[in-house]
N, C-alpha and C. Protein backbone atom coordinates (compact mmCIF):
# COMPACT_ATOMS: atom_id res chain seq x y z
N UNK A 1 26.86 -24.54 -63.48
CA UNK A 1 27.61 -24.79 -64.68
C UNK A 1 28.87 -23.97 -64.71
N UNK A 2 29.96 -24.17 -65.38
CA UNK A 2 30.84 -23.46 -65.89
C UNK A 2 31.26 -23.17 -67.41
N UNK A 3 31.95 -22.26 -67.60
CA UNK A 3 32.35 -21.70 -68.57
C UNK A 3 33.29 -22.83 -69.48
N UNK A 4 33.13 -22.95 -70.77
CA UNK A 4 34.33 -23.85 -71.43
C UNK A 4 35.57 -23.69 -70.38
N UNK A 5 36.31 -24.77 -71.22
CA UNK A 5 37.57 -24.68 -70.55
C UNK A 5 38.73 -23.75 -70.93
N UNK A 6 38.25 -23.39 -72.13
CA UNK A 6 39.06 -21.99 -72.87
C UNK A 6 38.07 -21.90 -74.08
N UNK A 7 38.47 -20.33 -74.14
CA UNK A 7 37.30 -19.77 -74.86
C UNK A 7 38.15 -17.90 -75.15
N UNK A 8 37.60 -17.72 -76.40
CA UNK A 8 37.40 -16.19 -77.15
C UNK A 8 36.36 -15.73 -77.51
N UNK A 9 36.45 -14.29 -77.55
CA UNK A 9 35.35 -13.66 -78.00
C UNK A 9 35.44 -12.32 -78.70
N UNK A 10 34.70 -11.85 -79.78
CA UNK A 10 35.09 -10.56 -80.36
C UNK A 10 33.19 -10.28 -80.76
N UNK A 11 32.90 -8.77 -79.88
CA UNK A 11 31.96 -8.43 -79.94
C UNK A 11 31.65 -6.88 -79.91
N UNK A 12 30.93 -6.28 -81.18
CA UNK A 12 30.62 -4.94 -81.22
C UNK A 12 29.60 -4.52 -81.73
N UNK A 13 29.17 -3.39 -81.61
CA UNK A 13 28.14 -2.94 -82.42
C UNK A 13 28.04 -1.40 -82.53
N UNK A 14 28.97 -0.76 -82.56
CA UNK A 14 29.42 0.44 -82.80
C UNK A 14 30.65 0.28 -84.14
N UNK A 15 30.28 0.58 -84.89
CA UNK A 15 31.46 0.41 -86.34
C UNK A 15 31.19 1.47 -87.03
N UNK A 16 32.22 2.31 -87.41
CA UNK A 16 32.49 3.58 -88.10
C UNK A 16 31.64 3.26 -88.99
N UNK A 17 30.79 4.45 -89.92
CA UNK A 17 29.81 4.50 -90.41
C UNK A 17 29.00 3.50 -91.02
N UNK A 18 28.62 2.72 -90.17
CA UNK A 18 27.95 1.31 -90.50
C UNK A 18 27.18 1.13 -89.03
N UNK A 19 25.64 1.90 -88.60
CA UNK A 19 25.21 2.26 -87.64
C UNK A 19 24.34 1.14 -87.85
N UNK A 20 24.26 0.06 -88.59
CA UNK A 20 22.81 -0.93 -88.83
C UNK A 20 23.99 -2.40 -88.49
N UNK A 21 25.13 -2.85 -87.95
CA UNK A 21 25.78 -3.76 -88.07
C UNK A 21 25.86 -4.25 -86.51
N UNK A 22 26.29 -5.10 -86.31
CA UNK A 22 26.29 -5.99 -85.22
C UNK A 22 27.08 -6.99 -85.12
N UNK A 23 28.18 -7.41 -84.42
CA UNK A 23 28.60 -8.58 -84.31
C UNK A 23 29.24 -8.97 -83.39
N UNK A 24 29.01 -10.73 -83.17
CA UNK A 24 29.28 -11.51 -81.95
C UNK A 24 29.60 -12.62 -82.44
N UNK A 25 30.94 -12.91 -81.86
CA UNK A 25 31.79 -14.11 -82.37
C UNK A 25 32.59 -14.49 -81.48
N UNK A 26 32.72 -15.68 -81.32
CA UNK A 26 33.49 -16.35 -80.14
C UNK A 26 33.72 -17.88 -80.45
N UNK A 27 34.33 -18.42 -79.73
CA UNK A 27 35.13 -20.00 -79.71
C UNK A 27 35.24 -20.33 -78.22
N UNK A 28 35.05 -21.84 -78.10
CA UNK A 28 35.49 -22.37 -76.73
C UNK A 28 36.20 -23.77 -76.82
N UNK A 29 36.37 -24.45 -76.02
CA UNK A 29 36.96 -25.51 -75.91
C UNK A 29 35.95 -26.43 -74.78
N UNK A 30 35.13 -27.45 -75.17
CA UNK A 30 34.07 -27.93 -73.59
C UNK A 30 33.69 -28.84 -73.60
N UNK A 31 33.55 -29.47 -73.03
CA UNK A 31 33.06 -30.93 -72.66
C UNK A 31 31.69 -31.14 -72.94
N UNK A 32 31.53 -32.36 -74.08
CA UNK A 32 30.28 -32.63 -74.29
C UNK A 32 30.26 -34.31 -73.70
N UNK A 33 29.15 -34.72 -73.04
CA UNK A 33 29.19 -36.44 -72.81
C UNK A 33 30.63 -37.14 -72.95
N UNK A 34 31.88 -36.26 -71.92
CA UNK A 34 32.48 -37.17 -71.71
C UNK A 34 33.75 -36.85 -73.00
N UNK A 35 33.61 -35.77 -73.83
CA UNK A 35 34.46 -35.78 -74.75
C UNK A 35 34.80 -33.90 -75.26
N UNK A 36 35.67 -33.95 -75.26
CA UNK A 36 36.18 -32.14 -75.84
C UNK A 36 36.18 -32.07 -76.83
N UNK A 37 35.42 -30.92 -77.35
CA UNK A 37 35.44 -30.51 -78.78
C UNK A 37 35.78 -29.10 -78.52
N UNK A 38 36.32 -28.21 -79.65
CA UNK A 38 36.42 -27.09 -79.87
C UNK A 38 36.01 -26.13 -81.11
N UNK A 39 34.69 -25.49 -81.01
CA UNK A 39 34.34 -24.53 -81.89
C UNK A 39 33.90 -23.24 -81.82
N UNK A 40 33.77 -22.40 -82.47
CA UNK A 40 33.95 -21.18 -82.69
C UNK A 40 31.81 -20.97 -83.71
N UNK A 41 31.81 -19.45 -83.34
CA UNK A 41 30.71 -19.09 -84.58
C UNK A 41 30.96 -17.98 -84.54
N UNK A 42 30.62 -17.60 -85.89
CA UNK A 42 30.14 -16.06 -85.88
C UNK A 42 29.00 -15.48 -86.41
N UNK A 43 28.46 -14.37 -86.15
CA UNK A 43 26.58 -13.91 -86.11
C UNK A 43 27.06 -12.40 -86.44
N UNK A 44 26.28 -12.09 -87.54
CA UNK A 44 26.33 -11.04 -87.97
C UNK A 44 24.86 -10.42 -88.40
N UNK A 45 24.72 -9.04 -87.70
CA UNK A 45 23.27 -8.46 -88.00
C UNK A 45 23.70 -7.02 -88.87
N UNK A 46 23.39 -7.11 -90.09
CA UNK A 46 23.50 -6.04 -91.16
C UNK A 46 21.88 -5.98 -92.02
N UNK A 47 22.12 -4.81 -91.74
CA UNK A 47 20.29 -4.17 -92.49
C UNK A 47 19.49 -4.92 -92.88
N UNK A 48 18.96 -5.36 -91.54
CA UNK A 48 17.69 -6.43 -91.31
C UNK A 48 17.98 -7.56 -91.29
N UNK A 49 19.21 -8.27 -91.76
CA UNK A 49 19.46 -9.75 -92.06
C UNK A 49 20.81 -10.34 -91.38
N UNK A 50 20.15 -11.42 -90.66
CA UNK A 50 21.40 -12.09 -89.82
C UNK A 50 21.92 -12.85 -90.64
N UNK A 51 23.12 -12.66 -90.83
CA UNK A 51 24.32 -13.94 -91.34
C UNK A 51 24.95 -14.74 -89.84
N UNK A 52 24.74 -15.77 -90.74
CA UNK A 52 24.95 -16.99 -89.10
C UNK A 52 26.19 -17.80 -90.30
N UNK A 53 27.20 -18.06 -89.07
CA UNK A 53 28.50 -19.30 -89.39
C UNK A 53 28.14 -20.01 -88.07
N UNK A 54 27.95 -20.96 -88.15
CA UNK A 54 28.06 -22.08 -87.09
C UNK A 54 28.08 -23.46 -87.54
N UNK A 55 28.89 -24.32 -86.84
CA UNK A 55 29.60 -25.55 -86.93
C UNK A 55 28.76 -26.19 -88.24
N UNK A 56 27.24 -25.84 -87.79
CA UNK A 56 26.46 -27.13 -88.74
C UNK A 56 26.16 -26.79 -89.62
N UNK A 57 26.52 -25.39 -90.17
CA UNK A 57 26.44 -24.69 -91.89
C UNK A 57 27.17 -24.21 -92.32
N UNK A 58 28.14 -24.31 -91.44
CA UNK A 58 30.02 -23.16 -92.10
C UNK A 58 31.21 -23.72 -91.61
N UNK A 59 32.27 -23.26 -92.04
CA UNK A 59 33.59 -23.89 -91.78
C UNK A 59 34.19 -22.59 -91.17
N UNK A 60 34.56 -22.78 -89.63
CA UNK A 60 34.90 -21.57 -89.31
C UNK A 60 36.48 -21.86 -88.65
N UNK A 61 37.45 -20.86 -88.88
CA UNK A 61 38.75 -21.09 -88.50
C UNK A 61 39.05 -19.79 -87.64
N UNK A 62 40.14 -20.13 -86.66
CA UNK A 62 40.41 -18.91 -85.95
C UNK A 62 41.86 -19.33 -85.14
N UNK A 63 42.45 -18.12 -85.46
CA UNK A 63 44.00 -17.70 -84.62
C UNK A 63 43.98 -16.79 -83.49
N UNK A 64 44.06 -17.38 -82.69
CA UNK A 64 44.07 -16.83 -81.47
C UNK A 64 45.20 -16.58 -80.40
N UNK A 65 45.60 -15.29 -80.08
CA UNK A 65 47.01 -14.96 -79.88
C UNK A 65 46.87 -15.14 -78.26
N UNK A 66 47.53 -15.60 -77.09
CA UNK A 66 47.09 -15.40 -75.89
C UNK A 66 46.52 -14.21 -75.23
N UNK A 67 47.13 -12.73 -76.44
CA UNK A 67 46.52 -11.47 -75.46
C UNK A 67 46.94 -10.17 -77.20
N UNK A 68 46.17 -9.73 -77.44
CA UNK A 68 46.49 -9.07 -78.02
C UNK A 68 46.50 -9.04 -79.93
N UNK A 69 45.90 -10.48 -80.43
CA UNK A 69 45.25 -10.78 -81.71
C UNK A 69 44.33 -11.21 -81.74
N UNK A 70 42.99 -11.35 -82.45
CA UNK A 70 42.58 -12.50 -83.16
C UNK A 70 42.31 -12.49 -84.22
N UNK A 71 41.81 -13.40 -84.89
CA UNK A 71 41.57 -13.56 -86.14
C UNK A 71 40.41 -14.86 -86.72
N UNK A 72 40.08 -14.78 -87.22
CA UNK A 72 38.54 -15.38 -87.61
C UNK A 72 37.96 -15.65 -88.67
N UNK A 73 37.85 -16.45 -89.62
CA UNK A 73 37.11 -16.78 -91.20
C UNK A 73 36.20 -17.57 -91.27
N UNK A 74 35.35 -17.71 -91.72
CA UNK A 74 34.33 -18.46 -91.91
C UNK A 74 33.64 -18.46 -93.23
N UNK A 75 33.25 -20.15 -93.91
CA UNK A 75 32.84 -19.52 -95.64
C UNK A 75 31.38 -20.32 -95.45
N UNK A 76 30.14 -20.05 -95.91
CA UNK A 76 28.95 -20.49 -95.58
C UNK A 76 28.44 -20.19 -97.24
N UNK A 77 28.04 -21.25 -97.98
CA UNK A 77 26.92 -20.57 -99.14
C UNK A 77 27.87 -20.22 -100.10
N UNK A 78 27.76 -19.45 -100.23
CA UNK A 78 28.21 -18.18 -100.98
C UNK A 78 28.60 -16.96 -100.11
N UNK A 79 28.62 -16.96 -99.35
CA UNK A 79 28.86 -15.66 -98.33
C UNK A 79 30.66 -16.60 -97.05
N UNK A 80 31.12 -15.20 -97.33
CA UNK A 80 32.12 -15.24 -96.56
C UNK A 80 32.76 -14.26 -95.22
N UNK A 81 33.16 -14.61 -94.30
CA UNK A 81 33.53 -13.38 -93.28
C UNK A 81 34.76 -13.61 -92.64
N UNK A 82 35.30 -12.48 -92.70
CA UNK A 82 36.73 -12.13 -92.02
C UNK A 82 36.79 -11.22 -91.13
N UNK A 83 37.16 -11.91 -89.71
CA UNK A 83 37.35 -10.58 -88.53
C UNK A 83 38.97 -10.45 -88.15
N UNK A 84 39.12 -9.15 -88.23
CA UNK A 84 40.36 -9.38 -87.18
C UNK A 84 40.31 -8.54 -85.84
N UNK A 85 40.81 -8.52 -84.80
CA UNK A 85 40.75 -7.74 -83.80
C UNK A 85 41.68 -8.02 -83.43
N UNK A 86 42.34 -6.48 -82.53
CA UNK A 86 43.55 -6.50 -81.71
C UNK A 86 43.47 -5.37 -80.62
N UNK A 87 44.26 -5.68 -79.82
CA UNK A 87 44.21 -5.04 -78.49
C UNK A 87 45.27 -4.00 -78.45
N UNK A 88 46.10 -3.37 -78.12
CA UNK A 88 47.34 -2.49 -77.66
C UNK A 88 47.04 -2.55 -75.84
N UNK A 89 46.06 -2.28 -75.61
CA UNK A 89 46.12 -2.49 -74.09
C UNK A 89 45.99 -3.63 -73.29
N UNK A 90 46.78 -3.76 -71.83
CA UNK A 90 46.69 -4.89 -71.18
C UNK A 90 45.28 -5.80 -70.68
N UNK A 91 44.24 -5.07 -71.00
CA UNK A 91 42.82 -5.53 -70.47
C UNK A 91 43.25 -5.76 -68.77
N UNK A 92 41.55 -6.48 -68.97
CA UNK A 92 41.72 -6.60 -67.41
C UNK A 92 40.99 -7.76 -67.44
N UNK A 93 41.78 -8.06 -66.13
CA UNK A 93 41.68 -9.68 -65.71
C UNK A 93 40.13 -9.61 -64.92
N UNK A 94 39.68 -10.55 -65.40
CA UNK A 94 38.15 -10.88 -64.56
C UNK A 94 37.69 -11.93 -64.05
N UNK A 95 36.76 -12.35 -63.26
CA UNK A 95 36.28 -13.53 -62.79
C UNK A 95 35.67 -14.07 -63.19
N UNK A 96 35.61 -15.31 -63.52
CA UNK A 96 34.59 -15.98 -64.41
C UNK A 96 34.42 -17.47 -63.81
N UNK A 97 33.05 -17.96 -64.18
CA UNK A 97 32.69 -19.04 -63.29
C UNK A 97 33.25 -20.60 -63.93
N UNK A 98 33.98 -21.29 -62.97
CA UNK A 98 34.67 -22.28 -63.23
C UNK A 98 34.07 -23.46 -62.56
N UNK A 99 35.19 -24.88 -62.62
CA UNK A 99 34.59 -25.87 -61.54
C UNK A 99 35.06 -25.57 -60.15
N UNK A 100 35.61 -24.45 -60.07
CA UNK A 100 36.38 -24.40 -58.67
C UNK A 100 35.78 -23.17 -58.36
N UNK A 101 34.40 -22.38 -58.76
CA UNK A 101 33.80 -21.50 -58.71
C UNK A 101 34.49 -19.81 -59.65
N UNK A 102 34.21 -18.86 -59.06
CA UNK A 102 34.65 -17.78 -59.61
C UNK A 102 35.67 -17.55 -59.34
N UNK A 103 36.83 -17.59 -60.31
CA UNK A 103 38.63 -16.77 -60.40
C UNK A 103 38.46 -16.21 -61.58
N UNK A 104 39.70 -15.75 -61.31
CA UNK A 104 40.37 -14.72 -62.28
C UNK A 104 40.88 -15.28 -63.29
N UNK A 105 40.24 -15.92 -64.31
CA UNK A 105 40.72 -16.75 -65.86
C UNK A 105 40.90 -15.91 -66.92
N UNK A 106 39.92 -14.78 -66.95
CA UNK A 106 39.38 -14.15 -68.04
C UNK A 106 40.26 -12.76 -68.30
N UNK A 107 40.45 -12.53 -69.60
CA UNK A 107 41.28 -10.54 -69.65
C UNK A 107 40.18 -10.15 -70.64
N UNK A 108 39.86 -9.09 -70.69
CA UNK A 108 38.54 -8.32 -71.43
C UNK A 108 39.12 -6.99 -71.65
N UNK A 109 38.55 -6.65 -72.98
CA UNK A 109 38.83 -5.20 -73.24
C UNK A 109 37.42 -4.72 -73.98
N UNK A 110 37.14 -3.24 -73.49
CA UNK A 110 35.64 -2.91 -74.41
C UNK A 110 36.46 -1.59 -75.30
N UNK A 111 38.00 -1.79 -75.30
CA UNK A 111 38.75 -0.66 -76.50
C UNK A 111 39.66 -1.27 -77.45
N UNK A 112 38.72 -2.13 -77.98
CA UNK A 112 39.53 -2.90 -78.76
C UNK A 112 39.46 -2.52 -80.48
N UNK A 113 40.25 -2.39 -81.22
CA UNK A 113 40.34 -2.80 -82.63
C UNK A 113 39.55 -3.37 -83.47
N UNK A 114 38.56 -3.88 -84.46
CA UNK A 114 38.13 -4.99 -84.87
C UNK A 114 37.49 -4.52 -86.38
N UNK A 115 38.26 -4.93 -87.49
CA UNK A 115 37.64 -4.99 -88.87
C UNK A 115 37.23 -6.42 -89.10
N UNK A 116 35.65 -5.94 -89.49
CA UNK A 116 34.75 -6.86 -90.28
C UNK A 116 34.84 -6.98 -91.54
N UNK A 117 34.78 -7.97 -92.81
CA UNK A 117 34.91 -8.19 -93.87
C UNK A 117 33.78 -9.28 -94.29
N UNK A 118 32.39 -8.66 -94.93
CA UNK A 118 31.56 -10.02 -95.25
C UNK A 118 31.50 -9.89 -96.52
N UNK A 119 31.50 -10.89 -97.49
CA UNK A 119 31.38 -10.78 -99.04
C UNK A 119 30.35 -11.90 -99.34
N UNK A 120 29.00 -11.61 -100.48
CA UNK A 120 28.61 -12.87 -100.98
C UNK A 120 29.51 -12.84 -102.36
N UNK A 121 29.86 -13.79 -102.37
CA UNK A 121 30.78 -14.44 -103.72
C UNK A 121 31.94 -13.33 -103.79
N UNK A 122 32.03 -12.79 -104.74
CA UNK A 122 33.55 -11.77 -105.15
C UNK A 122 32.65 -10.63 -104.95
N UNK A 123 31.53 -10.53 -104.40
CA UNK A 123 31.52 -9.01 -104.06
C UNK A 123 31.66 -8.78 -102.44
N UNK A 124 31.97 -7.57 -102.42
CA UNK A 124 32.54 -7.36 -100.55
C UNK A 124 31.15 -6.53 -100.30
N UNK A 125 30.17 -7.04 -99.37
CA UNK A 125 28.79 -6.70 -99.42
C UNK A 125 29.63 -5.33 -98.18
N UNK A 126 30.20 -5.98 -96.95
CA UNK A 126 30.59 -5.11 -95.81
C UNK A 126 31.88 -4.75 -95.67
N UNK A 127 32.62 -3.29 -95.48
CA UNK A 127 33.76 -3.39 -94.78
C UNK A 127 33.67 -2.68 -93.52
N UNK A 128 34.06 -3.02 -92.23
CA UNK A 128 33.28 -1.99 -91.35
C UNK A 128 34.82 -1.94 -90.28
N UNK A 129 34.95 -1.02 -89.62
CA UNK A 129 36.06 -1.01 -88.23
C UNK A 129 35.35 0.03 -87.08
N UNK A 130 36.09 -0.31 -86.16
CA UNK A 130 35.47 0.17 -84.65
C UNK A 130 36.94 0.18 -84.42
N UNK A 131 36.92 1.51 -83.10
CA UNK A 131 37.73 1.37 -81.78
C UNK A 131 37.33 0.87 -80.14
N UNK A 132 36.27 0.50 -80.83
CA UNK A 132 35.26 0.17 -79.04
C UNK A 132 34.72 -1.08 -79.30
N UNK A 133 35.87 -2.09 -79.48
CA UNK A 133 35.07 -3.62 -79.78
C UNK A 133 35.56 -4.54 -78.62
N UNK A 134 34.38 -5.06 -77.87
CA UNK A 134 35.07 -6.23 -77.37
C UNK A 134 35.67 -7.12 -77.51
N UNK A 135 36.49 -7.28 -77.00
CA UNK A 135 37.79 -8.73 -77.15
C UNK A 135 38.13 -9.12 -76.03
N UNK A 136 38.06 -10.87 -75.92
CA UNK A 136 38.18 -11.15 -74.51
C UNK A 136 38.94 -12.76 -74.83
N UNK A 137 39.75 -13.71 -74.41
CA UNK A 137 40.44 -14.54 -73.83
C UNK A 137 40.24 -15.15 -72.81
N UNK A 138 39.64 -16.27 -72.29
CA UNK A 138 39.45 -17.09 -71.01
C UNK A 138 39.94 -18.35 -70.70
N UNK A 139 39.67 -18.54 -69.63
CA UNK A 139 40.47 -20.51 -69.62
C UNK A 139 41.92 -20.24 -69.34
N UNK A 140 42.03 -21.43 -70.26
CA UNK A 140 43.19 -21.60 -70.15
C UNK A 140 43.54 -23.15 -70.95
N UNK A 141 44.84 -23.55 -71.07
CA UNK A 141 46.17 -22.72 -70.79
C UNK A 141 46.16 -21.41 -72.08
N UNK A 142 46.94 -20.72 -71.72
CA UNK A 142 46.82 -19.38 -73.04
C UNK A 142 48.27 -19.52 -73.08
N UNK A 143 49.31 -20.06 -72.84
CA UNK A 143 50.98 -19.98 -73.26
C UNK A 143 50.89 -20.15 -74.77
N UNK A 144 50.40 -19.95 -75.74
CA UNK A 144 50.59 -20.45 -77.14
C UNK A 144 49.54 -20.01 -78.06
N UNK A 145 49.53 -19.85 -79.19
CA UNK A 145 48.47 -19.38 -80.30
C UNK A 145 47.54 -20.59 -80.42
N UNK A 146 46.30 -20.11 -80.05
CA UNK A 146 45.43 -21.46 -80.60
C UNK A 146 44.71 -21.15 -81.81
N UNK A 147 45.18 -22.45 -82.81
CA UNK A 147 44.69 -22.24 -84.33
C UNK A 147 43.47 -23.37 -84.04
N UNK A 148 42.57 -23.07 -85.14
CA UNK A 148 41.51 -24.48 -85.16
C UNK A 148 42.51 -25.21 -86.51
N UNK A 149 41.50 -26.33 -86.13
CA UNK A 149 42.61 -27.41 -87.39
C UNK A 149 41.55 -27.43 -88.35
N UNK A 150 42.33 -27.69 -89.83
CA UNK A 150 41.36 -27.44 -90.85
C UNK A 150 40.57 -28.99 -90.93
């Protein structure tokens, strides 16, 4: 198998005094039966309880800079989440498995930026930030910001 055809990711679990939090969020672009779709989720583990955004219970949007932003919302229920993450450093380019086997598609950073924001209704249940968050970019083409469409 291979990897979407482009794809993000923002993943941590080290966040300034918020030692019970967790999160993993990402987007791709991939071929299902013959047809491309592109979606994104995000999974959040805070004191005992997973908050899940995915396609078939949330509306999730994301800006994605070729190297060096992202950005992420999702509204489910009553509960809402906002990530942003950013890079200052060049990452590093990695190999990742394609149809033409393993190249160099991918840039990864494990010193990345990333504030979490989850609220049920008008209250802000989480605010959390890290300097050690993963952020990563794959595929391709990356010449341009990829927004999801509303």
């Amino acid at each position: 198998g291979a990897f979407p055809e482009k794809w993000f990711w923002l993943n941590c679990n080290t966040f300034e005094d918020e030692p019970d939090l967790a999160l993993t969020a990402g987007g791709g672009r991939r071929s299902i039966l013959g047809w491309m779709e592109s979606v994104a989720m995000i999974g959040i583990h805070h004191g005992g309880i997973f908050y899940e955004f995915v396609p078939w219970n949330a509306q999730v949007t994301w800006e994605i800079q070729p190297w060096g932003s992202w950005h992420m919302t999702a509204t489910r229920d009553r509960f809402r989440v906002e990530l942003h993450g950013k890079s200052d450093r060049p990452g590093t380019v990695l190999r990742a498995p394609t149809l033409d086997g393993m190249i160099p598609v991918c840039r990864d950073t494990m010193h990345g930026w990333i504030n979490l924001s989850l609220w049920e209704g008008d209250r802000l249940m989480v605010q959390a930030t890290s300097r050690q968050g993963g952020l990563e970019v794959g595929g391709g083409p990356w010449d341009q910001v990829w927004r999801s469409h509303p």
